[in-house]
PDB file of N, CA and C in Angstrom:
ATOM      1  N   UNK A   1       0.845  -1.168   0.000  1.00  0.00           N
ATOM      2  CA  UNK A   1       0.000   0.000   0.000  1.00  0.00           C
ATOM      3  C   UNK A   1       0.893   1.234   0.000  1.00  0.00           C
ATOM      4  N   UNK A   2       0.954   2.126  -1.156  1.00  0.00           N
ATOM      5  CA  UNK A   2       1.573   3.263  -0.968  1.00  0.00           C
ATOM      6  C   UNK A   2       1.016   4.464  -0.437  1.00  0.00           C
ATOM      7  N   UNK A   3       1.225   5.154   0.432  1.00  0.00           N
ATOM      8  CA  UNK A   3       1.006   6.047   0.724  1.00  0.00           C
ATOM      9  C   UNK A   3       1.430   7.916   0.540  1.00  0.00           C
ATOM     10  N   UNK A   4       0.478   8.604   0.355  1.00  0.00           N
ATOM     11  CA  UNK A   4       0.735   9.915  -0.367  1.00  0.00           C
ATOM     12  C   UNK A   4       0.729  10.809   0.523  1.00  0.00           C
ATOM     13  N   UNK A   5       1.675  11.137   0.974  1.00  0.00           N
ATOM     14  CA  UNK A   5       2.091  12.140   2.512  1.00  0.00           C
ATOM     15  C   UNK A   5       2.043  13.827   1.844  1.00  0.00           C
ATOM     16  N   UNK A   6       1.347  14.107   0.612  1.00  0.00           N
ATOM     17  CA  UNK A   6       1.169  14.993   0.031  1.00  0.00           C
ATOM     18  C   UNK A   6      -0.021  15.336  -0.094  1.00  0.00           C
ATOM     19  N   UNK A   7      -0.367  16.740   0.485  1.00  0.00           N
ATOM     20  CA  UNK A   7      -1.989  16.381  -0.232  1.00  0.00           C
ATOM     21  C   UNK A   7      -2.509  17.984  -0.863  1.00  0.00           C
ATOM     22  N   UNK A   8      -3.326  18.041  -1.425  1.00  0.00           N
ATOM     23  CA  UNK A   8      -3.805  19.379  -2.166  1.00  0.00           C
ATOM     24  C   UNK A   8      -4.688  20.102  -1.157  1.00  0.00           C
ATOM     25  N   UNK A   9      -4.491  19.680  -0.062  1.00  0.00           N
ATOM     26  CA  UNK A   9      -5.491  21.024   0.463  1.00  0.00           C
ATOM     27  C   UNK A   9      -4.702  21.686   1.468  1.00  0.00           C
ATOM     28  N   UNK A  10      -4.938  22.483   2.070  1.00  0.00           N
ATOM     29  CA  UNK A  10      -4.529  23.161   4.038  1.00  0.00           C
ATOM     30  C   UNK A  10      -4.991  22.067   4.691  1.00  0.00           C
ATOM     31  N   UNK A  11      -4.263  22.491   5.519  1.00  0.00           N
ATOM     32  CA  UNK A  11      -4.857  21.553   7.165  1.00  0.00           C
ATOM     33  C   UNK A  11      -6.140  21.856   7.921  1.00  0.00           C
ATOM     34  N   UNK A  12      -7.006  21.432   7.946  1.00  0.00           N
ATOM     35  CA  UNK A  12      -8.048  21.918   8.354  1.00  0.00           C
ATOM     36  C   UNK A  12      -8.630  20.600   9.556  1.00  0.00           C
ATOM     37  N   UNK A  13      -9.556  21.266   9.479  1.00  0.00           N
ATOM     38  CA  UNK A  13     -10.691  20.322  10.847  1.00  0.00           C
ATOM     39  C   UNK A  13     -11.493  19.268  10.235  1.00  0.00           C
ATOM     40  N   UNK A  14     -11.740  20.150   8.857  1.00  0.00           N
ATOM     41  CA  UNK A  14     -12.690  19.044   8.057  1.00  0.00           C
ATOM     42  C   UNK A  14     -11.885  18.078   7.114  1.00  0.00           C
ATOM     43  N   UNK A  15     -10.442  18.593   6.816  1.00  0.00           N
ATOM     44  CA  UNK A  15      -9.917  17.302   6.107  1.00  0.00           C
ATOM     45  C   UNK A  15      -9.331  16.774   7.399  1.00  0.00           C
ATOM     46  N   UNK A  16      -8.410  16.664   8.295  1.00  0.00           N
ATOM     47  CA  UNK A  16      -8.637  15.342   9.629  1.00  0.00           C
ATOM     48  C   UNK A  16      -9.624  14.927   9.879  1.00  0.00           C
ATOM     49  N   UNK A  17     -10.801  15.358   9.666  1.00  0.00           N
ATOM     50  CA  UNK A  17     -11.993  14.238   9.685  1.00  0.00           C
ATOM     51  C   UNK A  17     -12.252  13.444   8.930  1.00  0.00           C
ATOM     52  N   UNK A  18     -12.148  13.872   7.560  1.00  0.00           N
ATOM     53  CA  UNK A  18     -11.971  12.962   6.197  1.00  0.00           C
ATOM     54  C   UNK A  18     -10.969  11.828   6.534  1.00  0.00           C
ATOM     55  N   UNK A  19      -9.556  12.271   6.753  1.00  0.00           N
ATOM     56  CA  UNK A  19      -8.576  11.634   6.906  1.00  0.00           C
ATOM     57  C   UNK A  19      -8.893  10.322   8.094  1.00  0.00           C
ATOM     58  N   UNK A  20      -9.602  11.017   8.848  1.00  0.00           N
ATOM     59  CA  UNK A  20      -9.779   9.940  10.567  1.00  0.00           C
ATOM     60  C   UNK A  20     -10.746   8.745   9.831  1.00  0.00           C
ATOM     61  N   UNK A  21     -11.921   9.035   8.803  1.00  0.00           N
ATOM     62  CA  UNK A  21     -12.507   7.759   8.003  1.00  0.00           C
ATOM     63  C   UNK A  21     -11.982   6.931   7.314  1.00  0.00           C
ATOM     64  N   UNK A  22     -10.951   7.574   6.407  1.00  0.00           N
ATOM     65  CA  UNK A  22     -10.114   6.686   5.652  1.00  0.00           C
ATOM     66  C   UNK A  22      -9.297   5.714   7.045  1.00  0.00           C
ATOM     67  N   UNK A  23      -8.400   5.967   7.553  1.00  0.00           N
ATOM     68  CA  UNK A  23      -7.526   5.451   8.987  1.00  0.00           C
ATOM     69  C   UNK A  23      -8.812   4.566   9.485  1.00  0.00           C
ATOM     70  N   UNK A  24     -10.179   4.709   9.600  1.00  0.00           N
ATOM     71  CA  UNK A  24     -10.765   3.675  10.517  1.00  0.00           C
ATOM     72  C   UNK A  24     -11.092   2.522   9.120  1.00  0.00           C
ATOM     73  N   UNK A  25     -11.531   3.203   8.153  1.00  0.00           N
ATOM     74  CA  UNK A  25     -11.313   2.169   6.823  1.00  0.00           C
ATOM     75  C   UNK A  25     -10.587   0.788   7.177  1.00  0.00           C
ATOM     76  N   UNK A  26      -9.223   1.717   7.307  1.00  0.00           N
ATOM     77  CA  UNK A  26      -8.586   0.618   7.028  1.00  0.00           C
ATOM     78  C   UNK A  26      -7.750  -0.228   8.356  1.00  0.00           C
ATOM     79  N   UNK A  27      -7.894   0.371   9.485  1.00  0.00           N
ATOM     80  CA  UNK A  27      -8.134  -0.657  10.905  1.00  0.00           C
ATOM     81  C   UNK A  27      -9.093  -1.431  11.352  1.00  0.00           C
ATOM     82  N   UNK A  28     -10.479  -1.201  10.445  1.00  0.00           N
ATOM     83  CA  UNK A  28     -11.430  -2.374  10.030  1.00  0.00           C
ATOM     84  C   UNK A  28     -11.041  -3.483   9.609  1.00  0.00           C
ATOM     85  N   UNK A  29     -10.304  -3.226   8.445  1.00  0.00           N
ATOM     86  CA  UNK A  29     -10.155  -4.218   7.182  1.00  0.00           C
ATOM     87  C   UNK A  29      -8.983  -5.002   8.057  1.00  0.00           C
ATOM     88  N   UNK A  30      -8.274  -4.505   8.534  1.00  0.00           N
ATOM     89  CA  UNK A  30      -6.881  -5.444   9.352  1.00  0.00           C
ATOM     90  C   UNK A  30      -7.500  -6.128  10.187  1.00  0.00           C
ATOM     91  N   UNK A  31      -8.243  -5.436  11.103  1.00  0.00           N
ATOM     92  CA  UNK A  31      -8.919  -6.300  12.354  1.00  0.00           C
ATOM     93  C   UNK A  31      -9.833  -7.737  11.748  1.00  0.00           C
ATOM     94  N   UNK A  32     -10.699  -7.396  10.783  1.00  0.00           N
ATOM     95  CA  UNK A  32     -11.277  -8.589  10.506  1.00  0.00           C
ATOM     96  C   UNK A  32     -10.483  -9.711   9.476  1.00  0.00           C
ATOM     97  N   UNK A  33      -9.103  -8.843   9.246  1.00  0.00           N
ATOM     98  CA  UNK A  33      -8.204  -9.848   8.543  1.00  0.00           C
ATOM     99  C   UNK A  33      -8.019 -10.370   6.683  1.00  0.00           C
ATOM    100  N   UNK A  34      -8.843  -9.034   6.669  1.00  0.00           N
ATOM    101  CA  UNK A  34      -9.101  -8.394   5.089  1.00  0.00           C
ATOM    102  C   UNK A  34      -7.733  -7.330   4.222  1.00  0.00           C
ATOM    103  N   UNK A  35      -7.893  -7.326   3.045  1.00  0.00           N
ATOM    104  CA  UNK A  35      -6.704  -6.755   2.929  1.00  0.00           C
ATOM    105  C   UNK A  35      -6.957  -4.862   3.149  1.00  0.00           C
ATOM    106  N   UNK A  36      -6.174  -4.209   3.497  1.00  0.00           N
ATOM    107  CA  UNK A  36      -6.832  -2.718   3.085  1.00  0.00           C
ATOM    108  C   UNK A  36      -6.967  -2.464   1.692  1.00  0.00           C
ATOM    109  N   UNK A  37      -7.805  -1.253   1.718  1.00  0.00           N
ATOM    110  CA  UNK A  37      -7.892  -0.721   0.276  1.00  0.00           C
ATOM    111  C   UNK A  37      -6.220   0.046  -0.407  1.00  0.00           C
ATOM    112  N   UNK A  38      -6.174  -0.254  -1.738  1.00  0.00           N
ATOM    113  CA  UNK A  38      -4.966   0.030  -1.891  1.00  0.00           C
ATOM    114  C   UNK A  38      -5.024   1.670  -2.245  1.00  0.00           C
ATOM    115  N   UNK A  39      -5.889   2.321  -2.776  1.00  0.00           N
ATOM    116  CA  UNK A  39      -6.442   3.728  -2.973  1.00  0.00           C
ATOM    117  C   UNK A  39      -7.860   4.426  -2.437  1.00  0.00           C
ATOM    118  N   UNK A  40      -7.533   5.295  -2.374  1.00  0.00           N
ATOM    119  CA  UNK A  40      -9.119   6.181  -1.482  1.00  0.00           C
ATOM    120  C   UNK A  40      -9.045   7.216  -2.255  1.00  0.00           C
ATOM    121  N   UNK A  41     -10.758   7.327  -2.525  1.00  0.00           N
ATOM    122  CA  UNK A  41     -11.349   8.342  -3.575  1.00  0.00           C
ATOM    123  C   UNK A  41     -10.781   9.727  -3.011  1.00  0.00           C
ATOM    124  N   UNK A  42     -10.122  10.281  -3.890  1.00  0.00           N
ATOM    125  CA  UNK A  42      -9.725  11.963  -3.356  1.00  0.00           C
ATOM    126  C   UNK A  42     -10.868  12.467  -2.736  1.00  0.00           C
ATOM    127  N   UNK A  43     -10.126  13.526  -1.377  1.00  0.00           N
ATOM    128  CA  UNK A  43     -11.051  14.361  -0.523  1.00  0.00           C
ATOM    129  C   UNK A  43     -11.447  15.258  -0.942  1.00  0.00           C
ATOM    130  N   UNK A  44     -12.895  15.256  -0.871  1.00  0.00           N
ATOM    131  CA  UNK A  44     -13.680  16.222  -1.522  1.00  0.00           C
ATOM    132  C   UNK A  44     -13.700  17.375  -0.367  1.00  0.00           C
ATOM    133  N   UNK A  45     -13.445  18.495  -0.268  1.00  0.00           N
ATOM    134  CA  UNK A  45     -14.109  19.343   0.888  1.00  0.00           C
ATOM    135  C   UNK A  45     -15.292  19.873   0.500  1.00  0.00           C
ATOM    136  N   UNK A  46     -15.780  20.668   1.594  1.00  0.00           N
ATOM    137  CA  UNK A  46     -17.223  21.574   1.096  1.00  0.00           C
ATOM    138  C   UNK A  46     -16.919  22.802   1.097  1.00  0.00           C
ATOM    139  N   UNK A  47     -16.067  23.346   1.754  1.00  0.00           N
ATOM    140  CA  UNK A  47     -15.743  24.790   1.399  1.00  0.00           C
ATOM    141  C   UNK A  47     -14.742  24.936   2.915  1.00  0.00           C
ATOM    142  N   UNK A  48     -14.066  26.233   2.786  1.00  0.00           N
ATOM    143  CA  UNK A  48     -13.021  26.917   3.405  1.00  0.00           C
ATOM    144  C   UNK A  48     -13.614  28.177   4.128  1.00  0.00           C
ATOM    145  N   UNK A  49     -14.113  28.315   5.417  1.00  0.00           N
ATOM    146  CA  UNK A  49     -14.306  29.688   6.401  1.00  0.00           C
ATOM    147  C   UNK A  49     -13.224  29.857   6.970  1.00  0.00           C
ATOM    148  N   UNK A  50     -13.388  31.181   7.407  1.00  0.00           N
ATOM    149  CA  UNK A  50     -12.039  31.610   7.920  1.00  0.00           C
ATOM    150  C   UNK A  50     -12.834  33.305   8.616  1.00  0.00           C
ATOM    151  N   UNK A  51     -12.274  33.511  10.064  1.00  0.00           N
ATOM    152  CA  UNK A  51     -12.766  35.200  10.189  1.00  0.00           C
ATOM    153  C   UNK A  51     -11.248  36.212  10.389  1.00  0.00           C
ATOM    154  N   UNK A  52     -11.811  37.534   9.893  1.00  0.00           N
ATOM    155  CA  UNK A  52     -10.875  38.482  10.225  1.00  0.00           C
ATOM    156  C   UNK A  52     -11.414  39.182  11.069  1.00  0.00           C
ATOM    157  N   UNK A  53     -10.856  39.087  12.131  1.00  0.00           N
ATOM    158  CA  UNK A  53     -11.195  40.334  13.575  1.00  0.00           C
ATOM    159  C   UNK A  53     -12.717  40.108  14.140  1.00  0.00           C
ATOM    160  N   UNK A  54     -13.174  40.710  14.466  1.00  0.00           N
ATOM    161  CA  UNK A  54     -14.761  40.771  14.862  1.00  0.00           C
ATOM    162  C   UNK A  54     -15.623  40.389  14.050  1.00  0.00           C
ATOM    163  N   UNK A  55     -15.682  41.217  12.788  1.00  0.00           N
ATOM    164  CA  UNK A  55     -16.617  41.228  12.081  1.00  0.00           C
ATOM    165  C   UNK A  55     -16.942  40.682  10.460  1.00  0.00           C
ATOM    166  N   UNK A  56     -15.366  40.713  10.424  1.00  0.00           N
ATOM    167  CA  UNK A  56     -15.263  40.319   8.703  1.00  0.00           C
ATOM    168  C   UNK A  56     -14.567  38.615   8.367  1.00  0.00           C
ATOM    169  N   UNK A  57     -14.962  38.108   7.458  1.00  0.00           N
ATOM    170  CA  UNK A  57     -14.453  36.886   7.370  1.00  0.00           C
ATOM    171  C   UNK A  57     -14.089  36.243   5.698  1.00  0.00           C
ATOM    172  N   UNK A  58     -14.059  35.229   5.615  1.00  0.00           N
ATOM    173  CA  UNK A  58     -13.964  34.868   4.368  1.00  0.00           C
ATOM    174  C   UNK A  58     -13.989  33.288   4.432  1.00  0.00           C
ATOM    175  N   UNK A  59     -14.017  33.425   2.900  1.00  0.00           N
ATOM    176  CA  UNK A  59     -14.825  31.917   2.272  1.00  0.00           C
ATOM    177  C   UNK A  59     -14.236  31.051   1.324  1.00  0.00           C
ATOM    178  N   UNK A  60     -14.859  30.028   0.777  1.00  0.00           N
ATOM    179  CA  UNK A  60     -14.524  29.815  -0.396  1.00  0.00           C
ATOM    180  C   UNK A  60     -16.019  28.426  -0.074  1.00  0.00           C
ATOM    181  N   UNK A  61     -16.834  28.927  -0.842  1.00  0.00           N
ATOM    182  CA  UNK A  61     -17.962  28.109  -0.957  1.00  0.00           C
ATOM    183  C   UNK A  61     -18.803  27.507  -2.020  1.00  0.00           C
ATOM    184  N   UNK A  62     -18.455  26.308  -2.587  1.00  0.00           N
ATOM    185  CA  UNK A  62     -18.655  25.469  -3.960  1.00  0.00           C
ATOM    186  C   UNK A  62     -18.056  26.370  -5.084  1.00  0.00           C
ATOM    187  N   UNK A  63     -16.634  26.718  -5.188  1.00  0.00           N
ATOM    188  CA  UNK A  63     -15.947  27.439  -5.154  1.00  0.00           C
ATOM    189  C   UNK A  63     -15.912  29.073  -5.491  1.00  0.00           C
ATOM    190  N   UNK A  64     -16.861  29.566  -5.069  1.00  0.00           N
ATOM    191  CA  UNK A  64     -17.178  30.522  -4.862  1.00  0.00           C
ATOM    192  C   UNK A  64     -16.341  31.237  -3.924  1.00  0.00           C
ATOM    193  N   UNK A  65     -15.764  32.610  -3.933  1.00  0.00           N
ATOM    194  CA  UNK A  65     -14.955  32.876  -2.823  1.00  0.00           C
ATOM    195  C   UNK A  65     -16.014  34.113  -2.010  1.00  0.00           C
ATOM    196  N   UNK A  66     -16.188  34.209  -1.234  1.00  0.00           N
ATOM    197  CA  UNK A  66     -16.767  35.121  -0.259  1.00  0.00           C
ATOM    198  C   UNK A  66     -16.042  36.098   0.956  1.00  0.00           C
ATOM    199  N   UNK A  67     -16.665  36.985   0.771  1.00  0.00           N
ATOM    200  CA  UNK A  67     -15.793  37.988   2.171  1.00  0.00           C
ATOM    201  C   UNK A  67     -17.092  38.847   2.632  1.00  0.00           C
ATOM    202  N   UNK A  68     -16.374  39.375   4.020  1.00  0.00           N
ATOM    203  CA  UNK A  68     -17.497  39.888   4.455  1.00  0.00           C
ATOM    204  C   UNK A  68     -17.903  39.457   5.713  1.00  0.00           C
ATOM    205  N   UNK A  69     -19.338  39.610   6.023  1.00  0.00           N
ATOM    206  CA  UNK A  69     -20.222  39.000   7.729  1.00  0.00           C
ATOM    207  C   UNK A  69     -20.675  37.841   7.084  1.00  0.00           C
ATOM    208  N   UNK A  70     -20.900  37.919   5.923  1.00  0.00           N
ATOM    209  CA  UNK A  70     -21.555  36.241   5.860  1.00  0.00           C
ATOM    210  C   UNK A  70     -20.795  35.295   5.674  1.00  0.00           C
ATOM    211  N   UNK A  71     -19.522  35.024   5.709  1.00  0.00           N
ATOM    212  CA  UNK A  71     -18.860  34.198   6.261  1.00  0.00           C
ATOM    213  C   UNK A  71     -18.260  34.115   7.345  1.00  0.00           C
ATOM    214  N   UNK A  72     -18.352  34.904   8.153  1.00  0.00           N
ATOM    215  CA  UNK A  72     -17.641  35.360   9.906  1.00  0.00           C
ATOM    216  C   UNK A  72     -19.561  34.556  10.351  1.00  0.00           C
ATOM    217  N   UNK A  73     -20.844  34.666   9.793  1.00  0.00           N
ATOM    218  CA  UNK A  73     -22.034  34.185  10.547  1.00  0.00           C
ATOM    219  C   UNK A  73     -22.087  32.812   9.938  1.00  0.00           C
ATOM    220  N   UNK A  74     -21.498  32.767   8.990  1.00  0.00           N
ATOM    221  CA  UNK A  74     -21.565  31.049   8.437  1.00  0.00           C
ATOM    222  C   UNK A  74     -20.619  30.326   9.204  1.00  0.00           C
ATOM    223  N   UNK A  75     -19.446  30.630   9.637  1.00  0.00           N
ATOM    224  CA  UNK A  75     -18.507  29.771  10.680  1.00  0.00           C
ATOM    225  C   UNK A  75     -18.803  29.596  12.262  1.00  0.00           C
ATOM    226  N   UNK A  76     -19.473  30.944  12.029  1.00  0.00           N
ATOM    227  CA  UNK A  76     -20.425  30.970  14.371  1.00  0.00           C
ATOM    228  C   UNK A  76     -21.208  29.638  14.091  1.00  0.00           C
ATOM    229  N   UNK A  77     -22.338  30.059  12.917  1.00  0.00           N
ATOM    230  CA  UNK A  77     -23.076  29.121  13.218  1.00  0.00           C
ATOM    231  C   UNK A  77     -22.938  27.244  13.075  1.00  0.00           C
ATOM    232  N   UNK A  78     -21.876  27.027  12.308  1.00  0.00           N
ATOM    233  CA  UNK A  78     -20.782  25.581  12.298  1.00  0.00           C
ATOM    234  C   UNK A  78     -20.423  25.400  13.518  1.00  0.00           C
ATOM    235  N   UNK A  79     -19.820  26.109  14.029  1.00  0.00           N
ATOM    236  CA  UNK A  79     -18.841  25.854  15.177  1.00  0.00           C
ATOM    237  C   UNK A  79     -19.899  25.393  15.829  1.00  0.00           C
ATOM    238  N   UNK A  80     -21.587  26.622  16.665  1.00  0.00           N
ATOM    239  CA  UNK A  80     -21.970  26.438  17.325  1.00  0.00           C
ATOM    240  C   UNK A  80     -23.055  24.996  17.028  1.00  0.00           C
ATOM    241  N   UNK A  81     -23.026  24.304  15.775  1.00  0.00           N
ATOM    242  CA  UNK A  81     -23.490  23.190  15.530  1.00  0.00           C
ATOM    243  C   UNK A  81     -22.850  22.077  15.973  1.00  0.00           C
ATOM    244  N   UNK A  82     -21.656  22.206  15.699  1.00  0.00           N
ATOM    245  CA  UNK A  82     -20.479  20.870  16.041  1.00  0.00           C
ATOM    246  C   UNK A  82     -20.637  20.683  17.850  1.00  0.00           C
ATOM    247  N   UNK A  83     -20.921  22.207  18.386  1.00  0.00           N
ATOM    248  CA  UNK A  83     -20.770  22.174  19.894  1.00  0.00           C
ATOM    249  C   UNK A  83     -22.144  21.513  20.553  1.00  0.00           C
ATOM    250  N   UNK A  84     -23.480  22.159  19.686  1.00  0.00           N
ATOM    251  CA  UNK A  84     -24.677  21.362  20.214  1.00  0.00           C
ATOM    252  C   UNK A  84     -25.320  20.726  19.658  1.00  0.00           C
ATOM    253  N   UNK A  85     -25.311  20.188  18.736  1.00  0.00           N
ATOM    254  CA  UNK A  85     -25.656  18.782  18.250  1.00  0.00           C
ATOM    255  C   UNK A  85     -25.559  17.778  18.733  1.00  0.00           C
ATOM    256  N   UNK A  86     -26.356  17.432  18.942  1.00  0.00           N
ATOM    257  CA  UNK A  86     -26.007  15.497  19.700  1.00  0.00           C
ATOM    258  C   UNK A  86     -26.332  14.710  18.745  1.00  0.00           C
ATOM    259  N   UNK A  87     -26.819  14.948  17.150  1.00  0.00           N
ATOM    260  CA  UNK A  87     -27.097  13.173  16.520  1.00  0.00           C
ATOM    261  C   UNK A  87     -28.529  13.240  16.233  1.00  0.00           C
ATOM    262  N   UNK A  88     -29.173  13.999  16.810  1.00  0.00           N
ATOM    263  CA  UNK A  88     -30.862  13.625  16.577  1.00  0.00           C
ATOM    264  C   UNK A  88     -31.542  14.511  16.786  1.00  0.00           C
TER     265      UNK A  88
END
């Protein structure tokens, strides 16, 4: 299995999450004594937030780039999803 210690995006929150599925992928496949997969479909992201200072922020959304409050209110309201969400 080769592995590609290179990758096309930044470091983000949402590609280590991508990344943490592929990694359980394939500590599945060992545990039940299967081979791993030898390639994984490139990571798709959904877009890039980011804020400047208080009020202003920026984007990049279905690649659309954005600046402004509506991406400084599109990242509050992520964050504050990831924090209260439980699943149901």
């Amino acid at each position: 299995m080769k592995l590609d210690t290179s990758l096309p995006h930044s470091p983000s929150a949402q590609l280590a999450e991508a990344q943490a599925e592929q990694i359980v992928q394939v500590l599945q496949k060992r545990w039940n004594g299967e081979e791993p997969p030898s390639e994984f479909p490139p990571i798709k992201l959904k877009g890039i937030l980011g804020s400047l200072g208080k009020k202003h922020g920026f984007g990049l959304v279905a690649d659309r780039p954005l600046t402004g409050r509506v991406p400084r209110l599109l990242k509050s309201g992520i964050l504050w999803m990831y924090k209260y969400h439980h699943g149901y």
